[in-house]
PDB file of N, CA and C in Angstrom:
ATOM      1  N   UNK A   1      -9.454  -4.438   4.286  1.00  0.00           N
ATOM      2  CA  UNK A   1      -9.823  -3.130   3.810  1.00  0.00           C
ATOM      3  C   UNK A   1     -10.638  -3.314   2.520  1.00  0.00           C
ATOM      4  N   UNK A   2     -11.583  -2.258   2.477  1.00  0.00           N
ATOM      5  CA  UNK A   2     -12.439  -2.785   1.266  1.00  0.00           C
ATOM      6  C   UNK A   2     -12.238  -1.573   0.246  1.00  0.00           C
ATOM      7  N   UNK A   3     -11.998  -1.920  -0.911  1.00  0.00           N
ATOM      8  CA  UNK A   3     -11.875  -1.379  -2.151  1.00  0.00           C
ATOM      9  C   UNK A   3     -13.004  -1.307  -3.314  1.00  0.00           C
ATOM     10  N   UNK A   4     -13.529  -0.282  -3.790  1.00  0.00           N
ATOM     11  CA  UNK A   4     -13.552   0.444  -4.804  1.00  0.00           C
ATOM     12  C   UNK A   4     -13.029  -0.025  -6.793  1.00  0.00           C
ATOM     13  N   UNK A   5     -13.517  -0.829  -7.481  1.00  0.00           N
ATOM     14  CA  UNK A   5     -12.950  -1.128  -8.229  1.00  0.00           C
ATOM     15  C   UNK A   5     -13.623  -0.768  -9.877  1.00  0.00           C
ATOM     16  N   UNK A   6     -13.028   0.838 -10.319  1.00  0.00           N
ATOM     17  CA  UNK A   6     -13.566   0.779 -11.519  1.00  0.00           C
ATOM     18  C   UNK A   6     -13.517   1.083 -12.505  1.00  0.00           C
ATOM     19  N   UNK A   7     -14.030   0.404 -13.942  1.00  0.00           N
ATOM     20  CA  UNK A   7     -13.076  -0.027 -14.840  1.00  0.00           C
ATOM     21  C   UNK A   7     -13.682   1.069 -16.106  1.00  0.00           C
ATOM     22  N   UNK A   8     -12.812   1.077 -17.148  1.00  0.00           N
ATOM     23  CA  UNK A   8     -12.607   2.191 -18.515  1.00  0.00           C
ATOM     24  C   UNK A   8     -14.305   2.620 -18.815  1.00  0.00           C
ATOM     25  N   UNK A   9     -15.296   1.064 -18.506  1.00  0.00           N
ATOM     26  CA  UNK A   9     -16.429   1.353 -18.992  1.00  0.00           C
ATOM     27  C   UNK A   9     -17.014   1.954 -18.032  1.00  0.00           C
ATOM     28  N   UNK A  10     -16.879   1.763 -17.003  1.00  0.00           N
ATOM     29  CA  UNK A  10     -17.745   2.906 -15.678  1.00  0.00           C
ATOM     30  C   UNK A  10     -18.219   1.633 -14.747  1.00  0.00           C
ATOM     31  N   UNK A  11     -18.059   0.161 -14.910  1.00  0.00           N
ATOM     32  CA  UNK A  11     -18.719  -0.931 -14.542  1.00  0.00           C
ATOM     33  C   UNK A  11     -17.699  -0.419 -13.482  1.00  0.00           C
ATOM     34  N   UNK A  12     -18.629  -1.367 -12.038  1.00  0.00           N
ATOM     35  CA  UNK A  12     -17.821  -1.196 -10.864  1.00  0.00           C
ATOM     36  C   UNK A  12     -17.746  -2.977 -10.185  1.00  0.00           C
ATOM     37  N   UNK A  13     -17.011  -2.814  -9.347  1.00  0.00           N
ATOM     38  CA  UNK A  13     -16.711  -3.814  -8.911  1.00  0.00           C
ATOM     39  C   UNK A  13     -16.285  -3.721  -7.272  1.00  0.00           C
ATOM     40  N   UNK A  14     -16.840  -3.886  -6.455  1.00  0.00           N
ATOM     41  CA  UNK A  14     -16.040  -3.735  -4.717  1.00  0.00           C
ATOM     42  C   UNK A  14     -15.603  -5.473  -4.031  1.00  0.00           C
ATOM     43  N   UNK A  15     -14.332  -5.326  -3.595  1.00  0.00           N
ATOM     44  CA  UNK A  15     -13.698  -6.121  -2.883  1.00  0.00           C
ATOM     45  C   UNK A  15     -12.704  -5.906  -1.559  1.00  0.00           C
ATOM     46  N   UNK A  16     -12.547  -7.165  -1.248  1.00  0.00           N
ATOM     47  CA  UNK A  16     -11.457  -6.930   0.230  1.00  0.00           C
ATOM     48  C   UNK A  16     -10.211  -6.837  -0.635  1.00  0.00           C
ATOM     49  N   UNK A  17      -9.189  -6.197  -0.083  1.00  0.00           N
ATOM     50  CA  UNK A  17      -8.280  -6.035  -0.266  1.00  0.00           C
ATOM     51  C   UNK A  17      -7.043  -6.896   0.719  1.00  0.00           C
ATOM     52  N   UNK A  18      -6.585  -7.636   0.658  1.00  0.00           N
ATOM     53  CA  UNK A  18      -4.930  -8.087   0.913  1.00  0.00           C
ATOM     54  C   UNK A  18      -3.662  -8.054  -0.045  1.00  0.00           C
ATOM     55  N   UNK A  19      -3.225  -6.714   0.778  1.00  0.00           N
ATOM     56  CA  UNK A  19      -1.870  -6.764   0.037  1.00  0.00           C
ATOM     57  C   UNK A  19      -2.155  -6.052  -1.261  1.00  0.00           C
ATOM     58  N   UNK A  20      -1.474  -6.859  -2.150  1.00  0.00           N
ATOM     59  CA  UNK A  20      -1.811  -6.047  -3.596  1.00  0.00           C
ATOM     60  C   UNK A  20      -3.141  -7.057  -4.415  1.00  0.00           C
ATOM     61  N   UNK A  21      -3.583  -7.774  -3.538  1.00  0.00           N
ATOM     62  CA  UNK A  21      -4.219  -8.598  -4.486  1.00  0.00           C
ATOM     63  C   UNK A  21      -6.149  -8.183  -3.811  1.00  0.00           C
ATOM     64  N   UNK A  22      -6.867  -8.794  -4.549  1.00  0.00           N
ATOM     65  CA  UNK A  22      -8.047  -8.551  -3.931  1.00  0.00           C
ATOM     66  C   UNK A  22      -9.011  -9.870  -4.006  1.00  0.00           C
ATOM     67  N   UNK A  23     -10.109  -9.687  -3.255  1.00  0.00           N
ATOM     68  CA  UNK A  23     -10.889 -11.104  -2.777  1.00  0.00           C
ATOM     69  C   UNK A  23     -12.328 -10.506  -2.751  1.00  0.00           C
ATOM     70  N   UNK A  24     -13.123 -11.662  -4.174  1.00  0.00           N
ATOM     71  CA  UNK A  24     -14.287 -10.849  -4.018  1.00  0.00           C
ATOM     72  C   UNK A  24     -15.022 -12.584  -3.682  1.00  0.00           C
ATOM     73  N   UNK A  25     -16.435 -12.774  -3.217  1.00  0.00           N
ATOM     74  CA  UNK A  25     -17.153 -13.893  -3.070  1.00  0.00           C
ATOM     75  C   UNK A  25     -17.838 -14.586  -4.829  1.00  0.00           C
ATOM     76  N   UNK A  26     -18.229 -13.801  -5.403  1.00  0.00           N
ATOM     77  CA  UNK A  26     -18.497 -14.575  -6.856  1.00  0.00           C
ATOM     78  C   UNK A  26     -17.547 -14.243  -7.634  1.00  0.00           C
ATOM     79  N   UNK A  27     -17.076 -15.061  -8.645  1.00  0.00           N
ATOM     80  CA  UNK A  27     -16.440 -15.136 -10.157  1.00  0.00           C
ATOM     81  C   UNK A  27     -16.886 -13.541 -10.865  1.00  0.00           C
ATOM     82  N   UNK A  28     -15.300 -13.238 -10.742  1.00  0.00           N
ATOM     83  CA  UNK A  28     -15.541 -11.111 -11.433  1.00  0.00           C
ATOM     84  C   UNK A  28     -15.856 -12.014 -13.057  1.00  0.00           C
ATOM     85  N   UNK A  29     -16.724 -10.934 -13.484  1.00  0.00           N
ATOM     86  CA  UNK A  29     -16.736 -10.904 -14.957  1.00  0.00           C
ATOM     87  C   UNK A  29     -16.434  -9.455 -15.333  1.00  0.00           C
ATOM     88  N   UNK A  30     -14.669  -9.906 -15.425  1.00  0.00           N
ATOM     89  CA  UNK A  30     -13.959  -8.441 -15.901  1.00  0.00           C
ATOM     90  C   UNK A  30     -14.700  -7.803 -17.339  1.00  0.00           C
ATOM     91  N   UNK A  31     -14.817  -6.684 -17.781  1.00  0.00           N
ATOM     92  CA  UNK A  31     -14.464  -6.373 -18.978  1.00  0.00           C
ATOM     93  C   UNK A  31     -13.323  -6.103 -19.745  1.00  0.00           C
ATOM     94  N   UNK A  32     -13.769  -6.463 -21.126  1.00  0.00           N
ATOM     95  CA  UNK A  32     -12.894  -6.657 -22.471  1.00  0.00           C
ATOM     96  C   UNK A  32     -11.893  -5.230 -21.915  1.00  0.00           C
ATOM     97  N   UNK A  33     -11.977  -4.472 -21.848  1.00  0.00           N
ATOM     98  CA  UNK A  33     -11.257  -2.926 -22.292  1.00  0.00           C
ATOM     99  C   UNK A  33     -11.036  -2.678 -20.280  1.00  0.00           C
ATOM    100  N   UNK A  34      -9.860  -3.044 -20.548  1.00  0.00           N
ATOM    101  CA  UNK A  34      -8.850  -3.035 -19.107  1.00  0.00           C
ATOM    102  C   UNK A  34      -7.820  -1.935 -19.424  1.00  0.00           C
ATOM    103  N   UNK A  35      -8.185  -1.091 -20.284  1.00  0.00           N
ATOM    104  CA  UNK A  35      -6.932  -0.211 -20.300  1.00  0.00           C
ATOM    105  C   UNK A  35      -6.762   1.348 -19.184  1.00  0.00           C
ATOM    106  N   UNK A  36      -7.977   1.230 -18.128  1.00  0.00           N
ATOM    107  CA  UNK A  36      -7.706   2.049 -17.553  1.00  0.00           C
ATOM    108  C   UNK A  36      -8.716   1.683 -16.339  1.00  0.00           C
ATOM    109  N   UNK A  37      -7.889   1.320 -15.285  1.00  0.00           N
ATOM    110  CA  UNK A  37      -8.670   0.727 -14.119  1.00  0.00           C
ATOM    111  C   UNK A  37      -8.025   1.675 -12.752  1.00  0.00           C
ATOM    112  N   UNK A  38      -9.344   2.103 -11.992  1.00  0.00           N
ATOM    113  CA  UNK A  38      -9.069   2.836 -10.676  1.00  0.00           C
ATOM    114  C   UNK A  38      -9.606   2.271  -9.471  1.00  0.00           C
ATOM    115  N   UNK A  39      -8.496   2.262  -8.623  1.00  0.00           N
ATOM    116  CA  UNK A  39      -8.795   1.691  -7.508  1.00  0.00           C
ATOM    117  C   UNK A  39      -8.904   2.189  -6.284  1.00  0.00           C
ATOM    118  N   UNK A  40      -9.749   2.348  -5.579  1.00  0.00           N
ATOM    119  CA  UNK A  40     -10.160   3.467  -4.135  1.00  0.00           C
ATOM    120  C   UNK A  40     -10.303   2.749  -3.167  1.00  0.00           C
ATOM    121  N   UNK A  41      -9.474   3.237  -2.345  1.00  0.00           N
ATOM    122  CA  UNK A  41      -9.444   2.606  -0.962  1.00  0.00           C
ATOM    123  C   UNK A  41      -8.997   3.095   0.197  1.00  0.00           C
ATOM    124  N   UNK A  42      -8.792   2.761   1.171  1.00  0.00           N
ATOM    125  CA  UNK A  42      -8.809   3.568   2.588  1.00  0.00           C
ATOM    126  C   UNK A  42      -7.017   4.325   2.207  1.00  0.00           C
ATOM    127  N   UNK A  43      -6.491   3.615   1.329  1.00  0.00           N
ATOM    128  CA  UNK A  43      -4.834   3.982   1.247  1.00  0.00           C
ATOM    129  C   UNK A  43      -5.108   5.060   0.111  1.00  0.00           C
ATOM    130  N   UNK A  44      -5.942   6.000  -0.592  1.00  0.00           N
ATOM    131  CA  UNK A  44      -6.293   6.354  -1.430  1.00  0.00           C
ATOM    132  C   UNK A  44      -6.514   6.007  -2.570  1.00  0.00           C
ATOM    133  N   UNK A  45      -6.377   6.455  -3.910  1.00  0.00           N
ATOM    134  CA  UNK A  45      -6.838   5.983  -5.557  1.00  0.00           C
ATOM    135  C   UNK A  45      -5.725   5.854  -5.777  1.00  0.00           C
ATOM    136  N   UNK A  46      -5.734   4.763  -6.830  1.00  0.00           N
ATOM    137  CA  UNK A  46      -4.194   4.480  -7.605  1.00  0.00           C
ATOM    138  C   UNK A  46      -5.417   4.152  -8.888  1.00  0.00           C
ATOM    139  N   UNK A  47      -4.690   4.783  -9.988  1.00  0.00           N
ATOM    140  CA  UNK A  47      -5.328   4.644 -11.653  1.00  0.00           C
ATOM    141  C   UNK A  47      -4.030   3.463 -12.294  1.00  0.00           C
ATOM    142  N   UNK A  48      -4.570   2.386 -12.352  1.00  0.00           N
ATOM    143  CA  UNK A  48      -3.748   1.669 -13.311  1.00  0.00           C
ATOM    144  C   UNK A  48      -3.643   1.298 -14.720  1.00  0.00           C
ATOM    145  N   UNK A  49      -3.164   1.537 -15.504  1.00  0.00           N
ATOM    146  CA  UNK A  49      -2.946   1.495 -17.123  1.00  0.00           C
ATOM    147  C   UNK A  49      -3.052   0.391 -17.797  1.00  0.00           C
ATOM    148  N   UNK A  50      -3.668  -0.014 -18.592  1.00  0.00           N
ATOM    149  CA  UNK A  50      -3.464  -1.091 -19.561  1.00  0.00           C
ATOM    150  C   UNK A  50      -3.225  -2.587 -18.525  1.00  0.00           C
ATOM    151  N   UNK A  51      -4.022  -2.404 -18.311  1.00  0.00           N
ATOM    152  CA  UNK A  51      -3.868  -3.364 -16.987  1.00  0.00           C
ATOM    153  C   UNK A  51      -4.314  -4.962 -17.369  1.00  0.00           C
ATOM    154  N   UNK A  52      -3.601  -5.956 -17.009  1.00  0.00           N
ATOM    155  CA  UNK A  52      -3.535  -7.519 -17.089  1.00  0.00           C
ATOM    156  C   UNK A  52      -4.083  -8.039 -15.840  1.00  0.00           C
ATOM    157  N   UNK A  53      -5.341  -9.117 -15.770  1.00  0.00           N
ATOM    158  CA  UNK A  53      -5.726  -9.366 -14.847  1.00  0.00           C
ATOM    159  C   UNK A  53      -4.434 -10.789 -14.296  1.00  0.00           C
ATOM    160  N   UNK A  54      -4.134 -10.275 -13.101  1.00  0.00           N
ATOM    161  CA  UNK A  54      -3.004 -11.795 -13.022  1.00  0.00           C
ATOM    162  C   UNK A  54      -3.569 -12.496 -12.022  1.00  0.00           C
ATOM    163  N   UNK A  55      -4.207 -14.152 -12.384  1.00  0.00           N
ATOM    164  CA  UNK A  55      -4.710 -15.194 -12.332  1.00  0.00           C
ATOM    165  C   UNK A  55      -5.771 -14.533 -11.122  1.00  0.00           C
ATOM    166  N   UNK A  56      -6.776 -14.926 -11.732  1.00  0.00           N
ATOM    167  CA  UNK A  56      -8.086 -15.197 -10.652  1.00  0.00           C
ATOM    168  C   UNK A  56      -8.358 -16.660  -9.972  1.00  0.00           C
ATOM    169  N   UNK A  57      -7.973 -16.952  -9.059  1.00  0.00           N
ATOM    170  CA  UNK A  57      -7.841 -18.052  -8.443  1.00  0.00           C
ATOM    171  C   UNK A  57      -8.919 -18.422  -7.334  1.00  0.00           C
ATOM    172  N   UNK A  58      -9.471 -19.378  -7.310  1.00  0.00           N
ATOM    173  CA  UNK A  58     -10.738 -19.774  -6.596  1.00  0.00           C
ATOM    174  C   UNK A  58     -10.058 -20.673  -5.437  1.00  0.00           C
ATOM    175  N   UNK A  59     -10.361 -19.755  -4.000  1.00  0.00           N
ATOM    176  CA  UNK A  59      -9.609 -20.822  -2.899  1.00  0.00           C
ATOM    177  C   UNK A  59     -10.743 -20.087  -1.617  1.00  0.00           C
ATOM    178  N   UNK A  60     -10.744 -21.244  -1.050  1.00  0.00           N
ATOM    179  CA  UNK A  60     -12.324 -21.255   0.049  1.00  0.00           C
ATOM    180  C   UNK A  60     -12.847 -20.033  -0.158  1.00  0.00           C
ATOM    181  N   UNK A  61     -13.604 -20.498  -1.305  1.00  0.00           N
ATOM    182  CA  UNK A  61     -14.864 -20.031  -1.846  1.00  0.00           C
ATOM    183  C   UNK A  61     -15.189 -19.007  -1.857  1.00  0.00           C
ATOM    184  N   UNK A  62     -13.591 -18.124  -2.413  1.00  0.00           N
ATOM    185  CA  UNK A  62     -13.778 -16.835  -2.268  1.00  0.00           C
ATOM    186  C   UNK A  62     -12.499 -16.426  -3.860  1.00  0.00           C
ATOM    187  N   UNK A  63     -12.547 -15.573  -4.603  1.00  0.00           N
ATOM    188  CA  UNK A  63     -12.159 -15.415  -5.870  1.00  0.00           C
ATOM    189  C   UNK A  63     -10.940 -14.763  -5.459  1.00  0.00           C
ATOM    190  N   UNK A  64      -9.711 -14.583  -5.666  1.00  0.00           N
ATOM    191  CA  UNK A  64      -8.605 -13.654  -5.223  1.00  0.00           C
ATOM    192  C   UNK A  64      -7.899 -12.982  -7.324  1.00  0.00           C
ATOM    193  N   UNK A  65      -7.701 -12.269  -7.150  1.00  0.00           N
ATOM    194  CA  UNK A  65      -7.131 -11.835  -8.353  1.00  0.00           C
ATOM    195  C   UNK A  65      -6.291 -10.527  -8.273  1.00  0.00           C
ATOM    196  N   UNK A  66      -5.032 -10.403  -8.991  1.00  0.00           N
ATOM    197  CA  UNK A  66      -4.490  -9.060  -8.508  1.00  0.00           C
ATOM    198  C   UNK A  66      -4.014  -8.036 -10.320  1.00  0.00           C
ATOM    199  N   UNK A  67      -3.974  -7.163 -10.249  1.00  0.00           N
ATOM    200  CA  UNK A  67      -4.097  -6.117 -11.582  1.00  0.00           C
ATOM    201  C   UNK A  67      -2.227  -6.431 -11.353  1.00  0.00           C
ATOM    202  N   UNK A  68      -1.804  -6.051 -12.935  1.00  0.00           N
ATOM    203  CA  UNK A  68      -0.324  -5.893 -13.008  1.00  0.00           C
ATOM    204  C   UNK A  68      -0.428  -4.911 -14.840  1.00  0.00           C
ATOM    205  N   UNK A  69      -0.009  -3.927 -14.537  1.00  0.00           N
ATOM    206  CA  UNK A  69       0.238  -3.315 -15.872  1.00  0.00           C
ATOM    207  C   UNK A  69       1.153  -3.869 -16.946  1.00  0.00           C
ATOM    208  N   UNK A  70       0.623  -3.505 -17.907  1.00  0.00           N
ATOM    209  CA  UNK A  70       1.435  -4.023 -19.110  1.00  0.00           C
ATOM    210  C   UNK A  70       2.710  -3.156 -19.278  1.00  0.00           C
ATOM    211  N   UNK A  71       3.526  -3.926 -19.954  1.00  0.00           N
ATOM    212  CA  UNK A  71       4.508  -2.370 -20.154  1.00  0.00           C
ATOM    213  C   UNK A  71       4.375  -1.811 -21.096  1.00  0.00           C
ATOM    214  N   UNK A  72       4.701  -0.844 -21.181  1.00  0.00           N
ATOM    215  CA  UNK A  72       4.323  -0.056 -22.764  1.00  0.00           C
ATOM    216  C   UNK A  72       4.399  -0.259 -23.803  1.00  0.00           C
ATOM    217  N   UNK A  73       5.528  -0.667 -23.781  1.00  0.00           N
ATOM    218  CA  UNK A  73       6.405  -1.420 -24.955  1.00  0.00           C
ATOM    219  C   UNK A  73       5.913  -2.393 -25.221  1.00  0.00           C
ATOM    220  N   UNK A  74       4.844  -3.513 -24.752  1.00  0.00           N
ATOM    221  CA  UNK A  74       4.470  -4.454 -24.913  1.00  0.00           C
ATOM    222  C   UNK A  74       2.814  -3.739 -25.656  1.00  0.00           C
ATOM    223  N   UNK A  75       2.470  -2.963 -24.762  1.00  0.00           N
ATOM    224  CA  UNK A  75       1.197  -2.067 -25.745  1.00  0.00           C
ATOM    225  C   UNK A  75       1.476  -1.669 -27.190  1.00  0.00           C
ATOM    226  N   UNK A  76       2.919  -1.292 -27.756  1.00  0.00           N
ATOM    227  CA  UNK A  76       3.063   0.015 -28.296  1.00  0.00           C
ATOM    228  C   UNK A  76       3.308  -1.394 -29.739  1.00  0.00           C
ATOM    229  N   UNK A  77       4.000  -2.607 -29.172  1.00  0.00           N
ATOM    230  CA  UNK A  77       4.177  -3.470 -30.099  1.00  0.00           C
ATOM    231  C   UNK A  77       2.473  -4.085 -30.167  1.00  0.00           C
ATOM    232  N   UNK A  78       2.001  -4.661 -29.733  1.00  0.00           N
ATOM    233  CA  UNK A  78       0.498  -4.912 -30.126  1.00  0.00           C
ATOM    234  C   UNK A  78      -0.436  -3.695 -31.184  1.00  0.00           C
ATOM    235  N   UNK A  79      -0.350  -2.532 -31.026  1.00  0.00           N
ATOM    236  CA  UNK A  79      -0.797  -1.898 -31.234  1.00  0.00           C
ATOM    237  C   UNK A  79      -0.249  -1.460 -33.088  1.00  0.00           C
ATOM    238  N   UNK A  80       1.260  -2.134 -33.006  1.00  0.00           N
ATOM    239  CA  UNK A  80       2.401  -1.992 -34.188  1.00  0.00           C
ATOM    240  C   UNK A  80       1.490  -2.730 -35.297  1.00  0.00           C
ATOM    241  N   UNK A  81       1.278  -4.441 -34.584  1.00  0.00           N
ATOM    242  CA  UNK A  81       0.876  -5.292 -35.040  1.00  0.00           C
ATOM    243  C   UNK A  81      -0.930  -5.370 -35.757  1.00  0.00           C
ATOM    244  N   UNK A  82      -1.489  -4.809 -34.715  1.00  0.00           N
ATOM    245  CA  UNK A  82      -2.553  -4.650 -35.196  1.00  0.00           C
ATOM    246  C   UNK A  82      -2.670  -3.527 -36.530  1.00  0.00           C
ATOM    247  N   UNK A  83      -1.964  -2.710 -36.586  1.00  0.00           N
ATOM    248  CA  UNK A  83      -1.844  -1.832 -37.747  1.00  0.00           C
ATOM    249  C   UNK A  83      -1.428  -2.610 -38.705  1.00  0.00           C
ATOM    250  N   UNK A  84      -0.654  -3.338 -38.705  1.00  0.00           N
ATOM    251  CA  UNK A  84       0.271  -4.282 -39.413  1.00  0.00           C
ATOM    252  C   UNK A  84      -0.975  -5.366 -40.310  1.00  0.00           C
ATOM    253  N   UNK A  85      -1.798  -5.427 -39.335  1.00  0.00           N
ATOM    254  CA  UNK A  85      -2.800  -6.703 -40.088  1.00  0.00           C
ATOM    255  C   UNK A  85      -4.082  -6.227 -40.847  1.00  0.00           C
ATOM    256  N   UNK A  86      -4.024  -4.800 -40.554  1.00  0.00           N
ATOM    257  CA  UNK A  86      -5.340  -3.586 -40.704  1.00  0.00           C
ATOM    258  C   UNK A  86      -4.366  -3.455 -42.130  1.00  0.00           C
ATOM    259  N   UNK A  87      -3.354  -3.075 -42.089  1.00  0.00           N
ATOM    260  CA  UNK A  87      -3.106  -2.367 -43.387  1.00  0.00           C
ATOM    261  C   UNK A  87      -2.795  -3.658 -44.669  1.00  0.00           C
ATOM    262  N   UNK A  88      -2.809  -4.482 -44.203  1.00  0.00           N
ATOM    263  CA  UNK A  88      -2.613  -5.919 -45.189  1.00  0.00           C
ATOM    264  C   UNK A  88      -3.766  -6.643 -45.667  1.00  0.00           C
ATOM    265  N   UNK A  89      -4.889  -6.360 -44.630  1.00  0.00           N
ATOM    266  CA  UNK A  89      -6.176  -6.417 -45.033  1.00  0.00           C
ATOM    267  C   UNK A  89      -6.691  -5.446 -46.358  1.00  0.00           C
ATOM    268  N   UNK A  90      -6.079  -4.245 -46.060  1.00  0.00           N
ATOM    269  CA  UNK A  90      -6.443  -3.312 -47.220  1.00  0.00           C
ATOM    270  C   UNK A  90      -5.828  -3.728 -48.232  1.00  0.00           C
ATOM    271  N   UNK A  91      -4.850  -4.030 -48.384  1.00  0.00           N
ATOM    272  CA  UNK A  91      -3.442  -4.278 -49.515  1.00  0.00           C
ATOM    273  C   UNK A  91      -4.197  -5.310 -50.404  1.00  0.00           C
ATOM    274  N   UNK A  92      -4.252  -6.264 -49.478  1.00  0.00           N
ATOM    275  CA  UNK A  92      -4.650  -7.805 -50.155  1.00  0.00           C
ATOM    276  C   UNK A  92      -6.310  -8.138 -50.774  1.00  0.00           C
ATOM    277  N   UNK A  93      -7.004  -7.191 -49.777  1.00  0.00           N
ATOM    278  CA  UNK A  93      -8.758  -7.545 -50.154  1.00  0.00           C
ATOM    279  C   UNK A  93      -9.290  -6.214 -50.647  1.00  0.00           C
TER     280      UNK A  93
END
């Protein structure tokens, strides 16, 4: 089944679909800003969040890679942190 793949910036991407994972013929050059990826396909759209690309793997000569969301809590602490280094930057310089 072929899928529909596209990402926060509007860049698109189409692949086969197996399962939860997908199979495209060249090396994806994801973009930086994965925080909101939609996927269309004969099973309808699923919008995935903050999304982690999990392993792009090169096997007969075809790219397989599958999306897995972050958990929130894992966003909400990055996001802690980056404030954390923003406001120490100010403090210190």
């Amino acid at each position: 089944m072929e899928a529909k793949i596209t990402f926060a910036n509007g860049s698109e991407l189409t692949a086969e679909m197996s399962g939860n994972c997908f199979i495209v013929n060249e090396k994806p050059d994801f973009p930086e800003d994965l925080s909101e990826v939609t996927v269309e396909s004969g099973e309808g759209e699923k919008v995935y969040q903050n999304v982690i690309v999990q392993e792009c793997a090169h096997v007969d000569d075809k790219y397989w890679f599958a999306f897995v969301e972050e958990d929130p809590r894992d966003v909400e602490i990055r996001m802690l942190e980056d404030a954390i280094v923003e406001l120490a930057e100010i403090i210190g310089g």
